[in-house]
Protein backbone atom coordinates (compact mmCIF):
# COMPACT_ATOMS: atom_id res chain seq x y z
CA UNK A 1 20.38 -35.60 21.26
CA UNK A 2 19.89 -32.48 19.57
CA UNK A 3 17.35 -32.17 16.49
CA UNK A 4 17.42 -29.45 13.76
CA UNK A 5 13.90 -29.26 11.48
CA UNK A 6 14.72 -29.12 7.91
CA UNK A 7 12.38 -26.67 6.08
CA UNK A 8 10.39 -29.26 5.06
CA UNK A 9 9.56 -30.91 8.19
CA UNK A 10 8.68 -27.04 9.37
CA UNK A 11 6.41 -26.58 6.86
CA UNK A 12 4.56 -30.15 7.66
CA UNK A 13 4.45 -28.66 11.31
CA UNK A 14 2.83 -25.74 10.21
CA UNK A 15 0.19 -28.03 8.73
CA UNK A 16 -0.37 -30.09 11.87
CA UNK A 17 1.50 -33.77 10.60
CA UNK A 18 0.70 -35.37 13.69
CA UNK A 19 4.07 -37.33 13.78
CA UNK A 20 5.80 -34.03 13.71
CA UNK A 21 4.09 -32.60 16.54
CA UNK A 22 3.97 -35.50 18.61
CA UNK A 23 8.15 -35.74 18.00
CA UNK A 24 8.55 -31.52 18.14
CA UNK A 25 6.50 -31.48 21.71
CA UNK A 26 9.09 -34.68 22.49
CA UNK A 27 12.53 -33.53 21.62
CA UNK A 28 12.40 -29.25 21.63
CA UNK A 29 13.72 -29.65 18.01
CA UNK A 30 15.45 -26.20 17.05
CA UNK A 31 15.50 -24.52 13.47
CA UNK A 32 18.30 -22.61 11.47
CA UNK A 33 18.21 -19.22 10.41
CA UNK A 34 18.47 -20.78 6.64
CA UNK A 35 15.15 -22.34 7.59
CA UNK A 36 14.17 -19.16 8.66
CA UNK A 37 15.23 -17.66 5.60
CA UNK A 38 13.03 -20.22 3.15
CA UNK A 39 10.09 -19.61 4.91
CA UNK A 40 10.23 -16.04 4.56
CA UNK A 41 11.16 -16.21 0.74
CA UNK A 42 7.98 -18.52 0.31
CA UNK A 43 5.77 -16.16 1.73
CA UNK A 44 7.57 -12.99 0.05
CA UNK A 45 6.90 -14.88 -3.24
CA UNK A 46 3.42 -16.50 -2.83
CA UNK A 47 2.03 -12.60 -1.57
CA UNK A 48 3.59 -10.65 -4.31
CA UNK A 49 2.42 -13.33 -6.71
CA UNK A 50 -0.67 -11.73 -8.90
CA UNK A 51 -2.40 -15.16 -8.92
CA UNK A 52 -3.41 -15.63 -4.95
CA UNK A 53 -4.82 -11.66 -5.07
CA UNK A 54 -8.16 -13.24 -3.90
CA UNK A 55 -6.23 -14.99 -1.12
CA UNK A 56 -4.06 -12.60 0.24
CA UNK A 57 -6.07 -13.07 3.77
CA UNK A 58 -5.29 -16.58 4.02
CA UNK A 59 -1.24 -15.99 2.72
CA UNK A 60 -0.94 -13.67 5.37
CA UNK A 61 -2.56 -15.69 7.67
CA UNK A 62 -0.50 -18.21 7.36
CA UNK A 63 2.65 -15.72 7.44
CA UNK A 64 1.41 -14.76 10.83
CA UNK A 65 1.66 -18.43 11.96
CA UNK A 66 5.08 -18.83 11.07
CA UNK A 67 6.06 -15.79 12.54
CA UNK A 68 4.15 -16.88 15.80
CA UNK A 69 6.03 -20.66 15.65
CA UNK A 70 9.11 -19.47 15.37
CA UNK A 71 8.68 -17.07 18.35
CA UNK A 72 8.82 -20.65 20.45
CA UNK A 73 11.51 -22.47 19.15
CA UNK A 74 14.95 -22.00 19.20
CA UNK A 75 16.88 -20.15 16.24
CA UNK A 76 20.17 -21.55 15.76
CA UNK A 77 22.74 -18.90 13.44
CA UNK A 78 25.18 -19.75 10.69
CA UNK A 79 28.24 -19.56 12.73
CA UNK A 80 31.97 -19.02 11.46
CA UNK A 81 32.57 -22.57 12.72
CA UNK A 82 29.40 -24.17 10.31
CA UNK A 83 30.41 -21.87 7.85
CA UNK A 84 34.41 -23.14 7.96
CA UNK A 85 32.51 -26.89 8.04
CA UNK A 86 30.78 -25.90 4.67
CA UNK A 87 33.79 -24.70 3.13
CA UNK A 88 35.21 -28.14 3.74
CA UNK A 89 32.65 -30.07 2.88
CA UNK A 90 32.42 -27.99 -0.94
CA UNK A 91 35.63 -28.62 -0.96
CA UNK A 92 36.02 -31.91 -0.62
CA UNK A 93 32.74 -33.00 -2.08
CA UNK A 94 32.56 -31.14 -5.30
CA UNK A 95 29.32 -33.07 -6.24
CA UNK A 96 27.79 -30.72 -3.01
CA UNK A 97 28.30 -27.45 -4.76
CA UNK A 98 25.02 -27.68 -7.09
CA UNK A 99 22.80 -24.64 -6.59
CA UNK A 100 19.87 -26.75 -5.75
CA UNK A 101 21.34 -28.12 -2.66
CA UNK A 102 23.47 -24.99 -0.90
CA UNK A 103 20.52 -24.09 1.51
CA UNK A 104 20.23 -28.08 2.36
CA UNK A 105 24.53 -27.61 2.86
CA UNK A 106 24.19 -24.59 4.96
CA UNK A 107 21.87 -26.86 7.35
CA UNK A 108 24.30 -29.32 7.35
CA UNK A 109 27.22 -27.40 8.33
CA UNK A 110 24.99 -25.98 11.35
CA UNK A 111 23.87 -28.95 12.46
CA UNK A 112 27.51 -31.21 12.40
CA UNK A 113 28.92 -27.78 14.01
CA UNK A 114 26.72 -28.84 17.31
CA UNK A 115 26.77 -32.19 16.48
CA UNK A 116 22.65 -32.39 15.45
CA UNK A 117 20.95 -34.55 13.60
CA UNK A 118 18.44 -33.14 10.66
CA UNK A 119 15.27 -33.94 10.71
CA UNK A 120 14.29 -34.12 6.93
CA UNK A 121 12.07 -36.08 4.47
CA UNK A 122 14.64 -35.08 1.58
CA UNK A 123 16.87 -38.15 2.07
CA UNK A 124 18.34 -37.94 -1.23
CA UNK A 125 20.62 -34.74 -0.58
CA UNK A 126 21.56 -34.82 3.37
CA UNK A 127 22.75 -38.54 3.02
CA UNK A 128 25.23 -37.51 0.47
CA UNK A 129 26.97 -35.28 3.70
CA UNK A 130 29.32 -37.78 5.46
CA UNK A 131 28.77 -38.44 9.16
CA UNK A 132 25.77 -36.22 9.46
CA UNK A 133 22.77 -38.08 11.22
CA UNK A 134 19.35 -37.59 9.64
CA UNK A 135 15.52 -38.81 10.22
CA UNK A 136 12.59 -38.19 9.40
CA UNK A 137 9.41 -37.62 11.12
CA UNK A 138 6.93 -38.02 8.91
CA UNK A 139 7.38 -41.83 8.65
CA UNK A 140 7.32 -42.98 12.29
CA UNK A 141 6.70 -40.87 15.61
CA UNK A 142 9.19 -43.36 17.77
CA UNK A 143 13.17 -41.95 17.90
């Protein structure tokens, strides 16, 4: 079985949740290159935010520890063939085509394009994606 981290489950990693670890050493989990793409938006925004001037050491400390984690793990693309599943799946799920949720989409159409499951905590939006398998690490370290 093939497992894709969700942003959120990155992000957890990144903080040492010791389910998440314990599971990522387990299973190899891979990430997409949407994931890829949140991360770096956080970071872009919390740096250039006036607020954390004082703790622009520790922001780009933490940058450099995504950077270095996703050195080891494998980067999965949007393909034409997960981007041809999205299409479908906007199209015949209009209720999938809010704003909030494309990213989450994008994820999905990687991961049923190689037949992954996403590892997520946010439930609420993958489930509404028909046949795509989802779990979540945080609550339990046995798959």
């Amino acid at each position: 079985m093939r497992y894709l981290l969700d942003t959120d489950h990155v992000s957890r990693l990144l903080y040492n949740h010791p389910n998440i670890i314990i599971n990522a050493k387990r299973y190899r989990p891979a990430v997409s290159i949407i994931t890829v793409q949140e991360l770096f938006n956080g970071w872009v925004s919390r740096a250039n935010d006036p607020k954390v001037v004082d703790r622009l050491p520790a922001v780009y400390s933490k940058l450099t520890t995504t950077v270095k984690y996703l050195q080891t793990v494998e980067i999965l693309d949007f393909t034409p063939d997960a981007d041809r599943i999205l299409k479908q799946l906007l199209k015949d799920y209009p209720e999938l085509r809010k704003n909030r949720v494309q990213k989450d989409m994008r994820i999905a159409g990687i991961a049923l394009s190689i037949g992954a499951t996403v590892v997520t905590c946010n439930q609420r939006d993958f489930e509404q994606v028909p046949e795509l398998k989802i779990v979540d690490w945080t609550i339990d370290s046995r798959f």
